[in-house]
PDB file of N, CA and C in Angstrom:
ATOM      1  N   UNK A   1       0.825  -1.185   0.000  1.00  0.00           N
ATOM      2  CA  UNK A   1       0.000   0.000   0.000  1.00  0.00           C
ATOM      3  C   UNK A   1       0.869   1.248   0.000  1.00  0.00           C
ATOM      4  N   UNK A   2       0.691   1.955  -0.661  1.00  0.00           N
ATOM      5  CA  UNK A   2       1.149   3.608  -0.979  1.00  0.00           C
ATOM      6  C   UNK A   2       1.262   4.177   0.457  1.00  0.00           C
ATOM      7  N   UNK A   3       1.771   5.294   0.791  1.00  0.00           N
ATOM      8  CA  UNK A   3       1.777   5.941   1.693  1.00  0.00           C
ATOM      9  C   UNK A   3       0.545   7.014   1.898  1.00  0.00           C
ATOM     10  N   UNK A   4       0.206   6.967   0.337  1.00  0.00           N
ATOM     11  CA  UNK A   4      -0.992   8.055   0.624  1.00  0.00           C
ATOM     12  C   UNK A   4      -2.402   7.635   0.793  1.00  0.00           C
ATOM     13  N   UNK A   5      -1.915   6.271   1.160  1.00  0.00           N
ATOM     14  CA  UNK A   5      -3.542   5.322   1.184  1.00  0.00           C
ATOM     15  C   UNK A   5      -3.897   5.170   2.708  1.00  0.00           C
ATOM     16  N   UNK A   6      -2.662   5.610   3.517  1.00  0.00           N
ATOM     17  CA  UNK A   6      -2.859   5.387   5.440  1.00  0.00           C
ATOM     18  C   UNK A   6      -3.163   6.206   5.678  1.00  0.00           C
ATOM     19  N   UNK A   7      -4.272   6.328   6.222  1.00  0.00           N
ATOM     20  CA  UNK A   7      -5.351   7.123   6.371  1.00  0.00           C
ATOM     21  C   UNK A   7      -5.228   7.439   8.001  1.00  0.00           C
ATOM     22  N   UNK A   8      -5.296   6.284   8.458  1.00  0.00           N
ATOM     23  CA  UNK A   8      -4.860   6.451  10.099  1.00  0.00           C
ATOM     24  C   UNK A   8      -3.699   6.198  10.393  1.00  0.00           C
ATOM     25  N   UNK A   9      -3.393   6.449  11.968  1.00  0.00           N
ATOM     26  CA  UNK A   9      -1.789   6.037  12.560  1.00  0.00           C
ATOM     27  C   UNK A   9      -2.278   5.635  13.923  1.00  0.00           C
ATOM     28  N   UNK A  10      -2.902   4.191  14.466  1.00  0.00           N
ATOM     29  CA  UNK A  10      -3.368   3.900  15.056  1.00  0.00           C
ATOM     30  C   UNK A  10      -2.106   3.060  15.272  1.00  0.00           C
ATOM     31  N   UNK A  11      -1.385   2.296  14.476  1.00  0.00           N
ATOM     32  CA  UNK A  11      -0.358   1.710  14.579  1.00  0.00           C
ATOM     33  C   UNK A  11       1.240   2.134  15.163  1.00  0.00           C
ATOM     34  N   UNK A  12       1.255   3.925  14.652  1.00  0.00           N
ATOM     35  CA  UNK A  12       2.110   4.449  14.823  1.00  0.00           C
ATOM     36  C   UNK A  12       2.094   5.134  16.235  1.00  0.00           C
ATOM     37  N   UNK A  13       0.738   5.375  16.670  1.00  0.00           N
ATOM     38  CA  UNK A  13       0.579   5.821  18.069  1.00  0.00           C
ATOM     39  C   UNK A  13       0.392   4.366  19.137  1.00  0.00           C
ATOM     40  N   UNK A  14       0.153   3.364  18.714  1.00  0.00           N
ATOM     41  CA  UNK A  14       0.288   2.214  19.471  1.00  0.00           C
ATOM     42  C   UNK A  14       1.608   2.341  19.447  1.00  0.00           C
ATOM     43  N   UNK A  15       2.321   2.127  18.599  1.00  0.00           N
ATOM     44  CA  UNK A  15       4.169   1.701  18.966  1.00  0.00           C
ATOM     45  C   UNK A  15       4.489   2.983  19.939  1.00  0.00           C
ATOM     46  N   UNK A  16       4.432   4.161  19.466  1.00  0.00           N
ATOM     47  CA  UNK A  16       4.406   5.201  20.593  1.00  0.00           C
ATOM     48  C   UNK A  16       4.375   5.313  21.912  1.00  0.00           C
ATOM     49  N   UNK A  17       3.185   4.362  22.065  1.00  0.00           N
ATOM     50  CA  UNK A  17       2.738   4.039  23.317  1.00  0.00           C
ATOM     51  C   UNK A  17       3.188   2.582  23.787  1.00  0.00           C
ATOM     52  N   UNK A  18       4.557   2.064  23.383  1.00  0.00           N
ATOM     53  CA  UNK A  18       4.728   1.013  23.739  1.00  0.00           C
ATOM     54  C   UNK A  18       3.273   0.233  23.930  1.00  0.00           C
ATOM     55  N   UNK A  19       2.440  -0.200  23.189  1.00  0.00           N
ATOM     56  CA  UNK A  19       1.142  -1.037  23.191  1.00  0.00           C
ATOM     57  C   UNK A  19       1.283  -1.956  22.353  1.00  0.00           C
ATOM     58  N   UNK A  20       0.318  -2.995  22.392  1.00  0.00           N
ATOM     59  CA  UNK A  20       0.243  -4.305  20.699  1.00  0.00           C
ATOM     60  C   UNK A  20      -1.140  -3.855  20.786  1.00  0.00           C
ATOM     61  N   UNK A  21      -1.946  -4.659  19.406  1.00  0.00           N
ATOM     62  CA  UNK A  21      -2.622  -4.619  18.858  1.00  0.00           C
ATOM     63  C   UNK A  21      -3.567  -5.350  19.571  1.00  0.00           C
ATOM     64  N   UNK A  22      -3.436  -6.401  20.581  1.00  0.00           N
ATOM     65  CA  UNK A  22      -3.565  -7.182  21.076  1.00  0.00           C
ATOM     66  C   UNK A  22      -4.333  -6.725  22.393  1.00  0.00           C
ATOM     67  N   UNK A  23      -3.418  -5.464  23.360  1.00  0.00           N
ATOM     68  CA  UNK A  23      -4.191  -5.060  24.416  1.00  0.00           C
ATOM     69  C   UNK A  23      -5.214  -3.604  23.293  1.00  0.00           C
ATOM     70  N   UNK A  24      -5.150  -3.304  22.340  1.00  0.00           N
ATOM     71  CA  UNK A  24      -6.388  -2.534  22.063  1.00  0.00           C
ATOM     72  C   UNK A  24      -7.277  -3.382  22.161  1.00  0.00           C
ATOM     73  N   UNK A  25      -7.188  -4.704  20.920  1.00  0.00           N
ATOM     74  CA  UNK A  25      -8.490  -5.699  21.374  1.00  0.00           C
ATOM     75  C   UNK A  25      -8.906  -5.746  22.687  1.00  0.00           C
ATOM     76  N   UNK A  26      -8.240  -5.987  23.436  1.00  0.00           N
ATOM     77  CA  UNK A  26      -8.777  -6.298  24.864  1.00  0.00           C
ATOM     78  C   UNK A  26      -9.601  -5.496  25.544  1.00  0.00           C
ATOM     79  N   UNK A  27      -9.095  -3.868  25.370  1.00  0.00           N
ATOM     80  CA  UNK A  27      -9.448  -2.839  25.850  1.00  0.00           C
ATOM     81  C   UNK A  27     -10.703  -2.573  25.103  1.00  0.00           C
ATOM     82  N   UNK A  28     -10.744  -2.592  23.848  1.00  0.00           N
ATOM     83  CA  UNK A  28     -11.967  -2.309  23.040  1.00  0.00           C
ATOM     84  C   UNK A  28     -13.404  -3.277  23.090  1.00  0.00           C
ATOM     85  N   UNK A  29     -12.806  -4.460  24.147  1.00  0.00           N
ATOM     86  CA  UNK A  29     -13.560  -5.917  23.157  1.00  0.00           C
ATOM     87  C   UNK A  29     -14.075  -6.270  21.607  1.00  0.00           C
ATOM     88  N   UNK A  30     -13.289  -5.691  21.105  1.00  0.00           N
ATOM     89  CA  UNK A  30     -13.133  -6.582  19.584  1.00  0.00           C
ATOM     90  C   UNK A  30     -11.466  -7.393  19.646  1.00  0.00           C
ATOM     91  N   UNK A  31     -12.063  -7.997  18.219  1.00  0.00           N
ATOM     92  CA  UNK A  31     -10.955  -8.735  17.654  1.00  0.00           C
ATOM     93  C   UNK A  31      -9.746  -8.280  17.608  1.00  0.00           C
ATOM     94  N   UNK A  32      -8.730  -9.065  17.229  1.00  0.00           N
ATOM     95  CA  UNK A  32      -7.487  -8.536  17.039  1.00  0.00           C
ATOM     96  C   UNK A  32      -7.082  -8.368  15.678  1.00  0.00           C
ATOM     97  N   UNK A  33      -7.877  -9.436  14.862  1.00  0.00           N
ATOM     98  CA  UNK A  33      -7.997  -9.214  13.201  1.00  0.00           C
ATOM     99  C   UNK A  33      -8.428  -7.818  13.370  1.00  0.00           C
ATOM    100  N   UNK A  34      -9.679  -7.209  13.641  1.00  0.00           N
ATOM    101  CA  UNK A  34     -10.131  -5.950  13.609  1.00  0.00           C
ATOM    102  C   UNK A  34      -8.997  -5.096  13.756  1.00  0.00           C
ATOM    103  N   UNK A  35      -8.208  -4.750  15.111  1.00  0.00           N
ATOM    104  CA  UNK A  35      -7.465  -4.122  14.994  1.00  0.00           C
ATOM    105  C   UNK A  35      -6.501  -4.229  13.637  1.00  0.00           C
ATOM    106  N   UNK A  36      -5.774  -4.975  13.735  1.00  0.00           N
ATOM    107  CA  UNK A  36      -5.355  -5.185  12.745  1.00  0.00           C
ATOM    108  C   UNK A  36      -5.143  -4.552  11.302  1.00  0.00           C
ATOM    109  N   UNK A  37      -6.524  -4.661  10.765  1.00  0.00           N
ATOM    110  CA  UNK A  37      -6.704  -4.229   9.835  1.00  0.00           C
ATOM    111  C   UNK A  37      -6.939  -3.034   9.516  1.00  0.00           C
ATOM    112  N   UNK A  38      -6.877  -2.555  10.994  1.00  0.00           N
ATOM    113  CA  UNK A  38      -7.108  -0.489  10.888  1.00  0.00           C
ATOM    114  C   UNK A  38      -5.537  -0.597  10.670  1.00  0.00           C
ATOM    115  N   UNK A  39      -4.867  -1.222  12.095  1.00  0.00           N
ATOM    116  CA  UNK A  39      -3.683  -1.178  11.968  1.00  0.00           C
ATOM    117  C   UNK A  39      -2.726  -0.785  10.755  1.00  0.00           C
ATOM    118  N   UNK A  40      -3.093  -1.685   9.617  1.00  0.00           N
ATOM    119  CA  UNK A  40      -2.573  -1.800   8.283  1.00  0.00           C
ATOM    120  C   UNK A  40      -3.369  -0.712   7.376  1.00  0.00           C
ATOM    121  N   UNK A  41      -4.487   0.091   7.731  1.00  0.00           N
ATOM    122  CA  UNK A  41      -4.935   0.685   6.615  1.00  0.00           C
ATOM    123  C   UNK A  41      -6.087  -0.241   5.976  1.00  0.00           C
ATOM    124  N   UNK A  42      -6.342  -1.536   6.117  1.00  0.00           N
ATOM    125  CA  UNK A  42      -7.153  -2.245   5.126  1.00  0.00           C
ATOM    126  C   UNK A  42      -8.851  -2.184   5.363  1.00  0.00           C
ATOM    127  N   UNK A  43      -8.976  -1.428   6.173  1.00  0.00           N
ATOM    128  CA  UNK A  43     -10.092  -1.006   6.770  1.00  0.00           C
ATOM    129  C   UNK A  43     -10.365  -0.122   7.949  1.00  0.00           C
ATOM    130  N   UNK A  44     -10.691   0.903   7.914  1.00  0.00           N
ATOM    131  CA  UNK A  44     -11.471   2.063   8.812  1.00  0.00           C
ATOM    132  C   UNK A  44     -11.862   1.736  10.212  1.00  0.00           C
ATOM    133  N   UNK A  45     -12.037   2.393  11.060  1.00  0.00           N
ATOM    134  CA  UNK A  45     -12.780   2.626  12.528  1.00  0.00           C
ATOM    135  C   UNK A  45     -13.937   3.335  12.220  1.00  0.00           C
ATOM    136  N   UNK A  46     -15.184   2.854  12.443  1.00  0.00           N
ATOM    137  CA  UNK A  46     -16.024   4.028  12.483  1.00  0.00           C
ATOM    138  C   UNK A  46     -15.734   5.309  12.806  1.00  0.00           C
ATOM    139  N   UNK A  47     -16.507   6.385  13.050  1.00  0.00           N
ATOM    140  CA  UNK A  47     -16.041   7.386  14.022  1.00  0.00           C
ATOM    141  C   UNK A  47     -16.012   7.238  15.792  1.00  0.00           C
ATOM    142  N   UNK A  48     -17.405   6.796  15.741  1.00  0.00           N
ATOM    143  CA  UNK A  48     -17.203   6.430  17.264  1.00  0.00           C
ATOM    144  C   UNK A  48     -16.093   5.721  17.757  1.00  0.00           C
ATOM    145  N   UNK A  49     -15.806   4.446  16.973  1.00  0.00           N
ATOM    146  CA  UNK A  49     -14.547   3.301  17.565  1.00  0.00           C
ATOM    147  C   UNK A  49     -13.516   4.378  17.224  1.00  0.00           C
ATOM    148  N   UNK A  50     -13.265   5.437  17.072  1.00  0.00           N
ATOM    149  CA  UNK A  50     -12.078   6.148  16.582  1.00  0.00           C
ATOM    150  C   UNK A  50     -11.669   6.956  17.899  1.00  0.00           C
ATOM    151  N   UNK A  51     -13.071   7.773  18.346  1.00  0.00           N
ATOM    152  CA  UNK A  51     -12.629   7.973  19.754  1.00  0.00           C
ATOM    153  C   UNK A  51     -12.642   7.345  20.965  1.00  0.00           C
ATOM    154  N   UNK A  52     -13.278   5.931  20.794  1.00  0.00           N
ATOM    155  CA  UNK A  52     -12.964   5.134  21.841  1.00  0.00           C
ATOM    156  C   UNK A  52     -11.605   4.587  22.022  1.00  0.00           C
ATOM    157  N   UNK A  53     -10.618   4.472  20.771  1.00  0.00           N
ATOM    158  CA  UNK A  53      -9.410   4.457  19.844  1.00  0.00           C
ATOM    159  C   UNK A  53      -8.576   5.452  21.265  1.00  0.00           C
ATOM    160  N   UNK A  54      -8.972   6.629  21.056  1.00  0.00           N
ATOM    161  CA  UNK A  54      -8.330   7.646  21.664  1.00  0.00           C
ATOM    162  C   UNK A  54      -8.609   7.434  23.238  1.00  0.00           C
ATOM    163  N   UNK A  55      -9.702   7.445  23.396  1.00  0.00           N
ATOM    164  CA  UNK A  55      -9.874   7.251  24.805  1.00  0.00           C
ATOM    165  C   UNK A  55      -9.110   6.888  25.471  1.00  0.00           C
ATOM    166  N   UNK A  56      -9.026   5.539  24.711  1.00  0.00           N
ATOM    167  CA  UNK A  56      -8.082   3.972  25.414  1.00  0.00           C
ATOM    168  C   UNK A  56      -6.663   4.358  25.831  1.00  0.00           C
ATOM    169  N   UNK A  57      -6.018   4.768  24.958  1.00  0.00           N
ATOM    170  CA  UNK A  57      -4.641   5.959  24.751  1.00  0.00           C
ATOM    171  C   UNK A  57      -4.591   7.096  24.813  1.00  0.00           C
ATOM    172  N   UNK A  58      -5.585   7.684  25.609  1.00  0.00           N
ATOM    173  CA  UNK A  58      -5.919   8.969  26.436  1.00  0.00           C
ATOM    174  C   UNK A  58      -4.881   9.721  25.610  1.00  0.00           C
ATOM    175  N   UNK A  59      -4.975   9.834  24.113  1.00  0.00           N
ATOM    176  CA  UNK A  59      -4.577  10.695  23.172  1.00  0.00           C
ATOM    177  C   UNK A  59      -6.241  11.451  22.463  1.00  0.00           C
ATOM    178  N   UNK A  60      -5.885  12.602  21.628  1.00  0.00           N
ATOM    179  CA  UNK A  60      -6.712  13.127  21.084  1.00  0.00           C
ATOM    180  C   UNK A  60      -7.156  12.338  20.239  1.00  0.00           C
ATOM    181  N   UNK A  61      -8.700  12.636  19.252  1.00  0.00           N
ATOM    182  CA  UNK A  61      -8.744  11.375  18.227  1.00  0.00           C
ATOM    183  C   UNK A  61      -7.898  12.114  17.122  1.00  0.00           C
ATOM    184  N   UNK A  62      -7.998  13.328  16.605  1.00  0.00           N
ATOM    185  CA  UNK A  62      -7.263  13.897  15.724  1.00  0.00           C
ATOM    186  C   UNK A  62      -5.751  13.625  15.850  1.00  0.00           C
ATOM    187  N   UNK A  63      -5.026  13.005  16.656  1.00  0.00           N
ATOM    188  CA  UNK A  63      -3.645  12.474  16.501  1.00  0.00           C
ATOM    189  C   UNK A  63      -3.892  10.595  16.033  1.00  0.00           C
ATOM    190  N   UNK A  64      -4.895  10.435  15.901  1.00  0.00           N
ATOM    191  CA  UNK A  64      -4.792   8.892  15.055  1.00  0.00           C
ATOM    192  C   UNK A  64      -5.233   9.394  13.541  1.00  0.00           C
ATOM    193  N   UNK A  65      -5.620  10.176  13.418  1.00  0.00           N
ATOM    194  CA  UNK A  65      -5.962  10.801  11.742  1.00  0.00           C
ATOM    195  C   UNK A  65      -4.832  11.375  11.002  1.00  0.00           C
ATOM    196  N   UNK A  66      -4.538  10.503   9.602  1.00  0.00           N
ATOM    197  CA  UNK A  66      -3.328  11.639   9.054  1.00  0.00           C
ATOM    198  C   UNK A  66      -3.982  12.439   7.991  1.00  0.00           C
ATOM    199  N   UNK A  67      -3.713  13.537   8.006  1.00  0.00           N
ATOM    200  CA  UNK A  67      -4.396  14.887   7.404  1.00  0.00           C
ATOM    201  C   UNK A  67      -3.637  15.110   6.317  1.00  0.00           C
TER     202      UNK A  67
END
């Protein structure tokens, strides 16, 4: 995937946050495929799961969005 196709940095603020993909699942109760696949770009967060996203990592949601 292109660089201009990552839409989010859910991945890049997890590593940030010393986190896996693994305790978002947990924290979120979804999957870890789910994560995952935001992870990679291959699919979206709603909006809501975007600030629950943030919540979790008591970051803004506008720092998981790349503009």
């Amino acid at each position: 995937m292109s660089a201009s196709s990552n839409y989010n940095r859910i991945k890049q603020v997890l590593v940030e946050n010393n986190k896996s993909n693994k305790w978002l699942a947990e924290k979120l109760k979804m999957s870890e495929t789910t994560v995952s696949n935001w992870c990679t770009n291959n699919r979206q967060p709603s909006l809501p799961t975007l600030f629950k996203i943030a919540s979790a990592l008591e970051i803004s949601p506008k720092n998981l969005i790349n503009a």
